[in-house]
Protein backbone atom coordinates (compact mmCIF):
# COMPACT_ATOMS: atom_id res chain seq x y z
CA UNK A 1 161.23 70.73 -55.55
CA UNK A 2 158.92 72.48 -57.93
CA UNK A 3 155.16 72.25 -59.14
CA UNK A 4 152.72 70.78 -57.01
CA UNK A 5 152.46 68.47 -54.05
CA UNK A 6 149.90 65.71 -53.98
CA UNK A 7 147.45 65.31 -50.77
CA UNK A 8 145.06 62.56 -51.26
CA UNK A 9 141.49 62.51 -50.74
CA UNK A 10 140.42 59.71 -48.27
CA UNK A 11 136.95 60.39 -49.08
CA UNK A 12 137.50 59.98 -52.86
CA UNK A 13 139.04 57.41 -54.93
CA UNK A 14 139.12 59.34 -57.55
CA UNK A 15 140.43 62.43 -56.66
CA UNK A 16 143.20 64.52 -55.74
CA UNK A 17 144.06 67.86 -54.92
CA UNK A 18 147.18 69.32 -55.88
CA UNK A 19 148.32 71.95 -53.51
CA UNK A 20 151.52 74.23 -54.71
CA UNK A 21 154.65 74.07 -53.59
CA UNK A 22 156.27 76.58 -51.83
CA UNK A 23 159.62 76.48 -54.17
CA UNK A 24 157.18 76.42 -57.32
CA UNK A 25 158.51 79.60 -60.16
CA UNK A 26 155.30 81.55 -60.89
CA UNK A 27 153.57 80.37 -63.92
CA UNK A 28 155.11 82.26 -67.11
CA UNK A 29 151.77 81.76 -69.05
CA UNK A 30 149.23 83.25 -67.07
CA UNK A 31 147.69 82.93 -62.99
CA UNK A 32 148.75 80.89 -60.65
CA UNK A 33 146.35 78.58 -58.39
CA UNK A 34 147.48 77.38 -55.12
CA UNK A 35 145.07 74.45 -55.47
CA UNK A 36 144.08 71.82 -58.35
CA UNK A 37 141.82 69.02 -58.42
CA UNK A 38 143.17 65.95 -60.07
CA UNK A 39 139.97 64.00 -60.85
CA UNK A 40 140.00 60.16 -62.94
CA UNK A 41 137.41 58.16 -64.36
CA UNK A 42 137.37 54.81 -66.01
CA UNK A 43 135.32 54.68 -69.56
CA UNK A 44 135.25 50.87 -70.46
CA UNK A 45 139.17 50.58 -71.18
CA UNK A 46 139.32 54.30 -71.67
CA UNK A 47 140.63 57.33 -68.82
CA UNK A 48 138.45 60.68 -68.52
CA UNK A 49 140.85 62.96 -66.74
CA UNK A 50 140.61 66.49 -65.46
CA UNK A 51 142.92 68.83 -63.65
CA UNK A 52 141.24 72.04 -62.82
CA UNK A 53 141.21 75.22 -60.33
CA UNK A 54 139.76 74.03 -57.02
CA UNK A 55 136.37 75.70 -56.77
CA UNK A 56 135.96 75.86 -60.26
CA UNK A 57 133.22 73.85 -62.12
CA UNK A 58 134.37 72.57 -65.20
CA UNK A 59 131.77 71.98 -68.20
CA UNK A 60 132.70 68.21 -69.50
CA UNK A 61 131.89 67.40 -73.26
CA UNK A 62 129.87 64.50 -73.94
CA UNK A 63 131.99 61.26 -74.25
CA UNK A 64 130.25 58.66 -76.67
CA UNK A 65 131.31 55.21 -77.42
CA UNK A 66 132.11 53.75 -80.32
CA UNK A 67 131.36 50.39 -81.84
CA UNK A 68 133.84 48.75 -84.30
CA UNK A 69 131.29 48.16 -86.51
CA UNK A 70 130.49 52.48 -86.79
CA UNK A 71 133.58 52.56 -88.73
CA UNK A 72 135.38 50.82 -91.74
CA UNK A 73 138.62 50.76 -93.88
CA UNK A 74 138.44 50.14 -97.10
CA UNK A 75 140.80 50.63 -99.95
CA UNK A 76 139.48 54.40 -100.07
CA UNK A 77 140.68 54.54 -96.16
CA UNK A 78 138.60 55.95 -93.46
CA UNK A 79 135.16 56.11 -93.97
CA UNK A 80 132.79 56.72 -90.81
């Protein structure tokens, strides 16, 4: 087995940390973290997910939502 093992969070339905697995090859792009968070959230029929370091903070961009109406096609094509 390789990668990362799942443990879930009972105190969060949302998240889950990712802890790596012993037979894992070392990460040929860069540093390896023994830990991620898996994190979900639901966004009207949309999915927000992260996957980070644990102890890391990571800065979300704002998420808007868009009304069908914001947007048209015409014969010139997309047109915001």
């Amino acid at each position: 087995m390789t990668g990362y093992i799942a443990e879930v969070n009972i105190n969060s339905s949302n998240s889950i940390t990712l802890k790596k697995s012993a037979s894992s090859p070392k990460n040929p792009f860069g540093q390896d973290f023994d830990e991620l968070v898996f994190q979900s959230t639901e966004i009207g029929s949309g999915l927000f997910v992260s996957i980070a370091p644990k102890g890391v903070v990571s800065t979300n961009k704002p998420v808007y939502q868009c009304r069908s109406q914001d947007f048209s096609m015409g014969e010139e094509g997309y047109n915001p």
